[in-house]
Protein backbone atom coordinates (compact mmCIF):
# COMPACT_ATOMS: atom_id res chain seq x y z
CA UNK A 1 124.33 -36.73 -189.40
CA UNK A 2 120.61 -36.40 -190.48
CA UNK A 3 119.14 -39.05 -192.71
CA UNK A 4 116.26 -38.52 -195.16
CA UNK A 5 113.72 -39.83 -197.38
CA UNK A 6 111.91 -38.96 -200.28
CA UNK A 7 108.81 -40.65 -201.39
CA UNK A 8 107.73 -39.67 -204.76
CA UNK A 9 104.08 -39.62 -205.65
CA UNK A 10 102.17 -40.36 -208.32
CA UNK A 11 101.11 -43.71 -210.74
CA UNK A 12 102.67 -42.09 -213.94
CA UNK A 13 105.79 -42.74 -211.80
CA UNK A 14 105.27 -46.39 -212.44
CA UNK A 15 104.79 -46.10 -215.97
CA UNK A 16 107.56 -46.28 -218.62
CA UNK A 17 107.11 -42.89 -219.99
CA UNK A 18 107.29 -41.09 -216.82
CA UNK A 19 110.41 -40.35 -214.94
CA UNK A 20 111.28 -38.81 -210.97
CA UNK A 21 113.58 -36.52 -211.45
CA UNK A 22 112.77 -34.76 -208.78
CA UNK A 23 114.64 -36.75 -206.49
CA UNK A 24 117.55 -36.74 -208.21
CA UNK A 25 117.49 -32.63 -207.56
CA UNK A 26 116.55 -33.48 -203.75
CA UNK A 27 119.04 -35.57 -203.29
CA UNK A 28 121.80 -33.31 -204.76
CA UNK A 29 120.44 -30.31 -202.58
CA UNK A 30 120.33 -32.22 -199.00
CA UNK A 31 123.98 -33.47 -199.87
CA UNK A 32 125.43 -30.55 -199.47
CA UNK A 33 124.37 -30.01 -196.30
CA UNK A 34 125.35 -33.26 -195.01
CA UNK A 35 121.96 -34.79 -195.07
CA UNK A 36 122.07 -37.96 -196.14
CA UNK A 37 119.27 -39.82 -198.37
CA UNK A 38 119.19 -43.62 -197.28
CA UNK A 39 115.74 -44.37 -199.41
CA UNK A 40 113.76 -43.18 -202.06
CA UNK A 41 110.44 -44.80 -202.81
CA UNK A 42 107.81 -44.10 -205.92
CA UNK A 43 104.33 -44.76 -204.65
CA UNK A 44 101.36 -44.96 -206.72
CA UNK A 45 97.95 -43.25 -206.22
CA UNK A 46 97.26 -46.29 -203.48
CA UNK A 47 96.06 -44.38 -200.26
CA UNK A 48 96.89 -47.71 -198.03
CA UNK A 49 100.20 -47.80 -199.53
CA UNK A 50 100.99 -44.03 -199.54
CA UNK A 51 99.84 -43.54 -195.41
CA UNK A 52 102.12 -46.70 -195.12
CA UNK A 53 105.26 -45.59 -196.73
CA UNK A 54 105.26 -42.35 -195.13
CA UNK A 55 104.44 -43.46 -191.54
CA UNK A 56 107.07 -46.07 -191.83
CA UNK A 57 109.33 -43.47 -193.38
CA UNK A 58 109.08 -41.02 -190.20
CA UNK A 59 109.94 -43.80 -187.79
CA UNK A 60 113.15 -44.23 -189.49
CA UNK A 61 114.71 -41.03 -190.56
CA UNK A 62 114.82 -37.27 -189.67
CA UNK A 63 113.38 -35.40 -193.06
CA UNK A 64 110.89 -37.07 -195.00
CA UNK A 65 109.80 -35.07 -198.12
CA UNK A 66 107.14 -36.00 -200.77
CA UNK A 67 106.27 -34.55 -203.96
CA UNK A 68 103.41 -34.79 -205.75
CA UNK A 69 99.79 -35.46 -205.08
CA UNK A 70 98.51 -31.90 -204.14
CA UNK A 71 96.50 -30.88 -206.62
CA UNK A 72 92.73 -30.80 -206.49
CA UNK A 73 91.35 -34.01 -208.43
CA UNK A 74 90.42 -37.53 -206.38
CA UNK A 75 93.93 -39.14 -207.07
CA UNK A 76 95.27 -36.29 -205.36
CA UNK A 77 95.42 -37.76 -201.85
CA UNK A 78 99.23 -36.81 -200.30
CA UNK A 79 97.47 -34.31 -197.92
CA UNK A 80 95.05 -36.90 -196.27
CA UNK A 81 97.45 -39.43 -196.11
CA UNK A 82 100.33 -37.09 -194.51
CA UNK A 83 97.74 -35.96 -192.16
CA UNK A 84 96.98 -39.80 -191.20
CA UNK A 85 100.69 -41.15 -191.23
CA UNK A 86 101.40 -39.00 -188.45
CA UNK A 87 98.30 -39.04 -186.49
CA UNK A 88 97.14 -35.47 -187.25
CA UNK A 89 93.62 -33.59 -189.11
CA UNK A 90 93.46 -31.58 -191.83
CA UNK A 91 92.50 -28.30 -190.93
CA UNK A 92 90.94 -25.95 -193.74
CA UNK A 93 92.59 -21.92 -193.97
CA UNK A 94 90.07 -19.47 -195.55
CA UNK A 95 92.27 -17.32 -196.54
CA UNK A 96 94.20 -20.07 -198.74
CA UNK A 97 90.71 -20.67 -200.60
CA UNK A 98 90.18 -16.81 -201.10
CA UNK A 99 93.93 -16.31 -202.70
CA UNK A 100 92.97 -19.29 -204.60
CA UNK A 101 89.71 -17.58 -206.22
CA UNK A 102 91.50 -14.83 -206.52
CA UNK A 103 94.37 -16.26 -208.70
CA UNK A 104 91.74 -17.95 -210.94
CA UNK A 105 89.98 -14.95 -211.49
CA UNK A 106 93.67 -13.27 -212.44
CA UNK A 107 93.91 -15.69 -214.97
CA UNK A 108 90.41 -15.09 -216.14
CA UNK A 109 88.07 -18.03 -215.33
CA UNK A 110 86.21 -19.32 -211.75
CA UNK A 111 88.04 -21.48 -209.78
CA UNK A 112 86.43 -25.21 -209.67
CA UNK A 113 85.08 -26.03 -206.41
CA UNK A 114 86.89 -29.32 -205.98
CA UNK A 115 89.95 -26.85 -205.94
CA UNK A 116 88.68 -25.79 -202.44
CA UNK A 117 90.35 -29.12 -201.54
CA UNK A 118 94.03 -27.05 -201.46
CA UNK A 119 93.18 -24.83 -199.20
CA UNK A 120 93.10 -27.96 -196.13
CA UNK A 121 96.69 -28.11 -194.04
CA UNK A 122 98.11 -30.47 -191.97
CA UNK A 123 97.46 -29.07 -188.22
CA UNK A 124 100.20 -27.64 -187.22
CA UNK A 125 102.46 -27.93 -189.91
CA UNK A 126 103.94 -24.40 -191.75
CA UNK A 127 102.47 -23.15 -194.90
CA UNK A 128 104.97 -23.31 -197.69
CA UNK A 129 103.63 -21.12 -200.55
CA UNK A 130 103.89 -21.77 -204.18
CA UNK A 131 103.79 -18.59 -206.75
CA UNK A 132 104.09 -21.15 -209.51
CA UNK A 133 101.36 -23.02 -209.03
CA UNK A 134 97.94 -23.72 -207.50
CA UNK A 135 99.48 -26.06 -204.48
CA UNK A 136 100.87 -25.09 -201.27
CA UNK A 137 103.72 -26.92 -199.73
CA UNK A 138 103.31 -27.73 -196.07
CA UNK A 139 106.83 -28.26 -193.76
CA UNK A 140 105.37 -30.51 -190.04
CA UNK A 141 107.91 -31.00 -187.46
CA UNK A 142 107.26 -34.09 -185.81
CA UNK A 143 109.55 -34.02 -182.58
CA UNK A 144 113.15 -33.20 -183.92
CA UNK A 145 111.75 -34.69 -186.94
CA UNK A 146 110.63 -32.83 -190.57
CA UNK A 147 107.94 -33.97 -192.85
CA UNK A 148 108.15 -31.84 -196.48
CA UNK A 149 105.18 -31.91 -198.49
CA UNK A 150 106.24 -30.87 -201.82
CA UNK A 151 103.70 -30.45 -205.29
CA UNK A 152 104.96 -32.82 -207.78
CA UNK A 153 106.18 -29.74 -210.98
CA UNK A 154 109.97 -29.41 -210.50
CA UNK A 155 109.32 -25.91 -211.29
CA UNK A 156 107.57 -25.61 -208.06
CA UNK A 157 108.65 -27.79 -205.99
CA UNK A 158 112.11 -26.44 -206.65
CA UNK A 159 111.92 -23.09 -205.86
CA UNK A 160 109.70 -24.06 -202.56
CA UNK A 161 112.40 -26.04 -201.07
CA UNK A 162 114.93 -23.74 -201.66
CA UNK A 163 113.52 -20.49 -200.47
CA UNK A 164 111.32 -21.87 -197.27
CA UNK A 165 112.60 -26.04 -196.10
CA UNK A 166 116.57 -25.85 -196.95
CA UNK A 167 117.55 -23.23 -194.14
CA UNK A 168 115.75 -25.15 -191.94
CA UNK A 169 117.27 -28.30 -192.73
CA UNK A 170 120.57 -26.86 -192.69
CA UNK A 171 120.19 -25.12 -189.61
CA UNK A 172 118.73 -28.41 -187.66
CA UNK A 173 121.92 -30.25 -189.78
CA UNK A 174 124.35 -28.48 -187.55
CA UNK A 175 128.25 -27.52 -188.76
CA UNK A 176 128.30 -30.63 -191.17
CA UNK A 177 130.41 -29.57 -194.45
CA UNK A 178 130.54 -32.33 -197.93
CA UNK A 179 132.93 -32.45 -200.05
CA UNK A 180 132.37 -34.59 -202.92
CA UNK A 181 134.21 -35.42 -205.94
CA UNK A 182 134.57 -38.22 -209.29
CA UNK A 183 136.98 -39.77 -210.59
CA UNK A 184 136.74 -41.56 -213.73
CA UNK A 185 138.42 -44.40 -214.26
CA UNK A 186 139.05 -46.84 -217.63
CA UNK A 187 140.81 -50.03 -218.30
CA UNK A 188 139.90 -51.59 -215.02
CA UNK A 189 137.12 -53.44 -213.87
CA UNK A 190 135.16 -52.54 -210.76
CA UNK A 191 136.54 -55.04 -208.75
CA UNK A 192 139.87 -54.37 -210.22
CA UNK A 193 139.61 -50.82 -208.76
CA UNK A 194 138.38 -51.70 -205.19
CA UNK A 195 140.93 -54.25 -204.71
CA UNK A 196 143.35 -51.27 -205.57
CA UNK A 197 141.70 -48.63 -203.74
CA UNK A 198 139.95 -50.54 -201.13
CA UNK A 199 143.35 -50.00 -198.67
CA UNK A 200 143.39 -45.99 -199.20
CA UNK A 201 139.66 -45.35 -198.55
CA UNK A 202 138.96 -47.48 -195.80
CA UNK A 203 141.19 -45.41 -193.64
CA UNK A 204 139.36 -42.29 -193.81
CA UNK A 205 136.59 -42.64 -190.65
CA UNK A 206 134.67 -39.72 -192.16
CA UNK A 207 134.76 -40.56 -196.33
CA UNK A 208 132.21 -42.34 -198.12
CA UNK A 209 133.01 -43.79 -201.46
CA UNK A 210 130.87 -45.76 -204.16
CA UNK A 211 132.08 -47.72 -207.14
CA UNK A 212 129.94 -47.62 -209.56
CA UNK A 213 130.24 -49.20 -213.19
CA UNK A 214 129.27 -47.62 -216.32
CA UNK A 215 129.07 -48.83 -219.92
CA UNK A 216 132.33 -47.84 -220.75
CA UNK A 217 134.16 -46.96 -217.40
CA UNK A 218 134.45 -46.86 -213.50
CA UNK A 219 133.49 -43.82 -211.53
CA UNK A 220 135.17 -43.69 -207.55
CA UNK A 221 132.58 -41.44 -205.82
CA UNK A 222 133.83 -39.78 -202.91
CA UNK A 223 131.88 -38.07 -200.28
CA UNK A 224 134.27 -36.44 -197.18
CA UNK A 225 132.73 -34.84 -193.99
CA UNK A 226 133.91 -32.68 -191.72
CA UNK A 227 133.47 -29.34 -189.53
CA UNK A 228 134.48 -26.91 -192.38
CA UNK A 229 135.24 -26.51 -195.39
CA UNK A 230 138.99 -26.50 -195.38
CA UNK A 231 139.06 -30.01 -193.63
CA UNK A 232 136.99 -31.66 -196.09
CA UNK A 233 138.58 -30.49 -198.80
CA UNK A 234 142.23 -31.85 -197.26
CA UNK A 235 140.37 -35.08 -197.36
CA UNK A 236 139.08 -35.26 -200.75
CA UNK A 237 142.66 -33.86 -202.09
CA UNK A 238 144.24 -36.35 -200.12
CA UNK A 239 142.64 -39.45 -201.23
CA UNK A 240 142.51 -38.06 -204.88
CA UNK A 241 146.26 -38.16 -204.83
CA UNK A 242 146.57 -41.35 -203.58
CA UNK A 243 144.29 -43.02 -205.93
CA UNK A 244 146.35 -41.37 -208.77
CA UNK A 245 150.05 -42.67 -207.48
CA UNK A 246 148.31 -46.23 -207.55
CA UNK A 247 146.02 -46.40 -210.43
CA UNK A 248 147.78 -43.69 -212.65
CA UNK A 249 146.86 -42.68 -216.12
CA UNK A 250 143.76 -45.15 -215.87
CA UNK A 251 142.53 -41.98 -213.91
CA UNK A 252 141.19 -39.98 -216.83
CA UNK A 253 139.47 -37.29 -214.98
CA UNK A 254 139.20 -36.10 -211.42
CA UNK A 255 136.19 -33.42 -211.61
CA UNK A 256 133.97 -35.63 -213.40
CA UNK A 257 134.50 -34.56 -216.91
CA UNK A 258 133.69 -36.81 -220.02
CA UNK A 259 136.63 -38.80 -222.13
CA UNK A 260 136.09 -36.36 -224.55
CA UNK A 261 136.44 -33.78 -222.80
CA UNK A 262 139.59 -34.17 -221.41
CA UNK A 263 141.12 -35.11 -224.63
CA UNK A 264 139.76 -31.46 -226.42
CA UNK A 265 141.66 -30.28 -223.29
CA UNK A 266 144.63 -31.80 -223.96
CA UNK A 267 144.39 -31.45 -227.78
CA UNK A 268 144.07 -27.47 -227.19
CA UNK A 269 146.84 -27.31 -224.44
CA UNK A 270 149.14 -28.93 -227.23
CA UNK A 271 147.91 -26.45 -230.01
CA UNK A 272 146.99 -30.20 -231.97
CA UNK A 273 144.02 -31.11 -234.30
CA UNK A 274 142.72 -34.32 -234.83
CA UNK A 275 140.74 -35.93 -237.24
CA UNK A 276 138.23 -39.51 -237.00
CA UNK A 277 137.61 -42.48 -239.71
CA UNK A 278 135.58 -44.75 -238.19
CA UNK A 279 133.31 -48.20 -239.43
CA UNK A 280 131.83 -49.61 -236.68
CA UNK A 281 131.21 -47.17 -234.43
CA UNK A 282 129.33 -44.98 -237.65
CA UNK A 283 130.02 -41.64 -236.20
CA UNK A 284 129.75 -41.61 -232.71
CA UNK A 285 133.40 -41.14 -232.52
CA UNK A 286 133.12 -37.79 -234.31
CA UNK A 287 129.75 -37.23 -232.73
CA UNK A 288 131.06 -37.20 -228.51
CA UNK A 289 134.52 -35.24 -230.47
CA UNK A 290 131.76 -32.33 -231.48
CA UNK A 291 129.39 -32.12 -228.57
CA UNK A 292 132.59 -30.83 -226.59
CA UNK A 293 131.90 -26.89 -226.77
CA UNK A 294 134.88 -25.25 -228.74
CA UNK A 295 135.67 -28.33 -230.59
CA UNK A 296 135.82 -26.85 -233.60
CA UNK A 297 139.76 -25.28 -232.15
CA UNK A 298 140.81 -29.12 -232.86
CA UNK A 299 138.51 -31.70 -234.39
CA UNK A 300 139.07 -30.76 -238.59
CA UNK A 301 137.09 -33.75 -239.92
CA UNK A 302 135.36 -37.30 -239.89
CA UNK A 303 134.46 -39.86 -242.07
CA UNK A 304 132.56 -42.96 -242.16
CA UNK A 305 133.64 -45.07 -243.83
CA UNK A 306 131.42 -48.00 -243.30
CA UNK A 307 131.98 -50.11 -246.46
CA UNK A 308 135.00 -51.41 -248.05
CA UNK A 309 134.79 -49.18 -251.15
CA UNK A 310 134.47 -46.24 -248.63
CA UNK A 311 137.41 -47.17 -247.28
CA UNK A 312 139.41 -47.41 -250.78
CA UNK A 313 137.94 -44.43 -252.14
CA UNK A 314 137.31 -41.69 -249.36
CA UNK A 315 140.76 -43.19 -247.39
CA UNK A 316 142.92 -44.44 -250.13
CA UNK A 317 143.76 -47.40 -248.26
CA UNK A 318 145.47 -50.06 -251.01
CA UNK A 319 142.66 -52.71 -251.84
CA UNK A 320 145.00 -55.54 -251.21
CA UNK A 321 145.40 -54.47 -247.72
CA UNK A 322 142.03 -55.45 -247.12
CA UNK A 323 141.95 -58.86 -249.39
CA UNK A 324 144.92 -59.71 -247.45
CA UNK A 325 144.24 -58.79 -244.01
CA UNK A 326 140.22 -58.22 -243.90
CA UNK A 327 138.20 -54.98 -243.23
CA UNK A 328 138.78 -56.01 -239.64
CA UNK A 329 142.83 -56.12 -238.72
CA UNK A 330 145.26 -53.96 -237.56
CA UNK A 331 146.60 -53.10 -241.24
CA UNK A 332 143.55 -51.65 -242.24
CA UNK A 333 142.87 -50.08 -239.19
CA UNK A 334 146.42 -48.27 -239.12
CA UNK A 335 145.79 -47.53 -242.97
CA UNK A 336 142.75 -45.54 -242.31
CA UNK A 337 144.28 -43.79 -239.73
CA UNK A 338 147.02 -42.78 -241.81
CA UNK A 339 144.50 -42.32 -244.86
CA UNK A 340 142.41 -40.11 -242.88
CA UNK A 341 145.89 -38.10 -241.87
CA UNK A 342 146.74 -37.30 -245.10
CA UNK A 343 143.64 -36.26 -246.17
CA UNK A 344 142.37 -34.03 -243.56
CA UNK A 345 145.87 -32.51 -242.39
CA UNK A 346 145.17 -33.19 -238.78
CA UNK A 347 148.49 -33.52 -236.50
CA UNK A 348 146.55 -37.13 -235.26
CA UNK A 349 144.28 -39.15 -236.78
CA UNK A 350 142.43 -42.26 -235.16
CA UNK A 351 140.57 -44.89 -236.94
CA UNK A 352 138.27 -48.16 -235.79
CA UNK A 353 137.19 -50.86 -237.58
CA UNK A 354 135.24 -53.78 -236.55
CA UNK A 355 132.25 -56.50 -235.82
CA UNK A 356 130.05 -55.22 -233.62
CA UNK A 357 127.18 -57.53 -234.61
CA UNK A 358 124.85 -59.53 -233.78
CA UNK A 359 125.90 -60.75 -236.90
CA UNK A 360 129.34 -61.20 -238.76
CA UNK A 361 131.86 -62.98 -236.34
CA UNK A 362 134.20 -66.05 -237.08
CA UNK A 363 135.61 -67.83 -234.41
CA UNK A 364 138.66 -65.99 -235.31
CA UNK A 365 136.95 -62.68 -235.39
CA UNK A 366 134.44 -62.70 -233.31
CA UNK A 367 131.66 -60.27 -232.43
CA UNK A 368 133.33 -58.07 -230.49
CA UNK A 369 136.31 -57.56 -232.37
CA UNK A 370 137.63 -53.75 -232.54
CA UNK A 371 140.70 -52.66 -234.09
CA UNK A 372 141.71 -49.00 -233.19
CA UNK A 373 144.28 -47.03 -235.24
CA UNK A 374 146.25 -44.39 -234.76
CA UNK A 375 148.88 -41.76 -236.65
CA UNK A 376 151.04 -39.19 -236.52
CA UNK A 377 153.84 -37.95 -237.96
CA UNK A 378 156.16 -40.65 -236.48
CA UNK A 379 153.98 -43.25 -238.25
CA UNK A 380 150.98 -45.53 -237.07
CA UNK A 381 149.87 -48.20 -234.52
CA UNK A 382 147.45 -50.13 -233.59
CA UNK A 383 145.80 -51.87 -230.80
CA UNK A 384 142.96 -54.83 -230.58
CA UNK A 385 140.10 -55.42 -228.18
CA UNK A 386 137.33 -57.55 -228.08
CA UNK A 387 134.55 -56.14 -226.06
CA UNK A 388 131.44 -57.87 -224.69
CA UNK A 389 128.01 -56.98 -224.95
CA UNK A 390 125.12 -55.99 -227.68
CA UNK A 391 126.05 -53.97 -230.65
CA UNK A 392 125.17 -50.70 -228.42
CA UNK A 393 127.45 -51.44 -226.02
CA UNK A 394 130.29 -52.97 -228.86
CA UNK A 395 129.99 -49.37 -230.41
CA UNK A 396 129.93 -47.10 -227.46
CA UNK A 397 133.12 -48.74 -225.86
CA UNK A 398 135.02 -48.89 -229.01
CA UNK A 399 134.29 -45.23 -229.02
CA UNK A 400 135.45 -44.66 -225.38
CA UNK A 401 138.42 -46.99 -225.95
CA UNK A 402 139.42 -45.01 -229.66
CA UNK A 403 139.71 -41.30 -227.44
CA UNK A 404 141.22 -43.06 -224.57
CA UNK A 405 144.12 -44.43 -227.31
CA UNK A 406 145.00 -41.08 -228.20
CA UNK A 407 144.78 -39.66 -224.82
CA UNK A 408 146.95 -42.04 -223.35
CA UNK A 409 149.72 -41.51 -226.62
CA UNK A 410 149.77 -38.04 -226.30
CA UNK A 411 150.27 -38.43 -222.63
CA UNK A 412 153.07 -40.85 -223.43
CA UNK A 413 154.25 -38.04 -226.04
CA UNK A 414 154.67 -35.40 -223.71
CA UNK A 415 156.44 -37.52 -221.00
CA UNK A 416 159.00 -38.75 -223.99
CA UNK A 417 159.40 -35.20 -224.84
């Protein structure tokens, strides 16, 4: 299996407003042909650095690519310092000046001398060219090895790895097929889910998996290999299916798909509608409900009702509900769902209510403290959590944890049924 690198170029790289995406697309691109990416590195506009990073980078894997640094200005130095990591000269193509006057004149000026400066190529290596830009790519082999130089646009780069390095790649990667998938995973922490999982995986020679932990849930990364397609796929499918008969419903999705939606999936299946009040979470509920495309088939309504007298008027919730029991309780938090039931129409409703801070917990109550509601027409319920971390964090998993509620009862539902 071939193992790459990409070194990304450039000192806006190091800054916070700038970030590589470019990698990101790399990365996706050589997974599929079984190449796999053990390093990326950002290097500044440091010559030392850069001829470092890249020499070191060819004694360790089999395709090294680079974007950025190719245009024609002095911090532009990823040709020169190619050329040097790997022992070779720079060798200047007339013909790549001349199409470069040429294009300048097609958009109606002279071209700059110091642009002369693109038109030098590694010795040896294979011009890549670039019809969306002023930069040509160069592809060295170095033994069995491949060096990429990339420009740093994605709308360049892009397009010049697809149509001139990824054949080659996947013709020197040899009958290597990936099959990847996610599976998304609440109500378990990460270590919860290896210990769980750890038995099925590790007896797969040929499947890599990653655990990673979100703000709000666990995603199981799996990565199988094989000679085809079809074998790779059994793999995938296999483990899937295992991971479901041991961690269930907790498995919310197995293609990667948000929490919300797979509920709009499930809410259309059933021909239900649904409808939100929320308080702490101000929205956001509502918000993930409507970025789902088609939403409109099921979500009828929200409302926040952040204050008390929001709650009384917009939900008519009985004020001595809330002098008895507080804003923040399971009464309340069932009487806005049913409030929010009646009003709207919806087959479900689901409500939330509670402290997400900095400021406003008791040691009873602490920050932290959610109450999530829920009705339909057999009547309401309730559950309470108390969730760590700022109030970003408080909000977005009492969000996560309100559409996992109603998942999981109209799961329970249609098992009753």
């Amino acid at each position: 299996m071939l193992t790459a690198e990409i070194i990304a170029i450039g000192s806006e790289l190091l800054t916070p407003e700038k970030t590589d995406t470019n990698s990101l697309w790399l990365t996706g691109r050589l997974n599929e042909i079984g190449v796999e990416v053990k390093l990326k590195t950002i290097v500044g506009d440091d010559a030392a650095r850069l001829e470092e990073a890249i020499a070191d980078a060819v004694k360790r894997s089999d395709v090294i690519i680079t974007t950025g640094g190719l245009g024609p200005t002095e911090d532009d130095i990823t040709r020169r310092c190619s050329a040097n990591a790997i022992g070779r000269e720079l060798v200047y193509h007339e013909e790549l000046e001349a199409h470069l006057r040429e294009r300048f004149r097609l958009w109606g000026r002279e071209m700059p001398e110091i642009n002369k400066r693109q038109a030098y190529v590694i010795d040896g290596a294979e011009i890549l060219p670039n019809p969306n830009g002023s930069a040509v790519g160069m592809l060295a082999k170095i033994d069995e090895k491949f060096l990429a130089v990339l420009p740093g646009p994605p709308r360049e780069n892009q397009p010049m790895f697809d149509n001139y390095v990824f054949a080659k790649l996947k013709e020197s990667a040899g009958n290597v097929i990936v099959k990847r998938r996610v599976l998304r995973v609440t109500g378990y922490g990460e270590s919860a889910v290896d210990e769980l999982i750890a038995p099925i995986y590790t007896s797969y020679q040929n499947l890599d998996t990653s655990i990673l932990f979100t703000k709000s849930e666990i995603e199981v990364h799996l990565a199988a290999r094989a000679d085809s397609d079809g074998k790779a796929s059994v793999v995938v499918e296999e483990v899937t299916k295992k991971i479901l008969d041991v961690l269930g419903d907790a498995v919310f999705s197995t293609d990667n798909e948000t929490m919300e939606q797979v509920l709009g999936k499930i809410l259309t299946k059933r021909g239900l509608t649904i409808s939100t009040a929320e308080s702490c979470t101000g929205g956001l509920i509502s918000r993930r409900l409507t970025e789902v495309p088609g939403s409109s088939k099921y979500f009828l309504e929200g409302v926040v009702s952040y204050s008390n007298e929001a709650k009384i008027r917009l939900l008519n919730i009985p004020s001595k509900t809330i002098e008895m029991h507080g804003a923040v309780s399971a009464e309340t938090a069932e009487a806005m769902a049913k409030g929010m039931r009646e009003v709207s129409g919806s087959d479900v409703a689901l409500s939330v209510t509670g402290i997400a801070g900095p400021d406003g917990g008791t040691p009873e109550k602490p920050v932290g403290t959610v109450f999530i509601g829920y009705s339909d027409t057999h009547g309401e319920m309730s559950r309470k959590f108390l969730f760590p971390g700022d109030r970003y964090l408080i909000r977005w998993r009492s969000s996560q944890a309100a559409l996992d509620y109603v998942r999981r009862r109209l799961l329970a539902a249609a098992k009753n049924a």
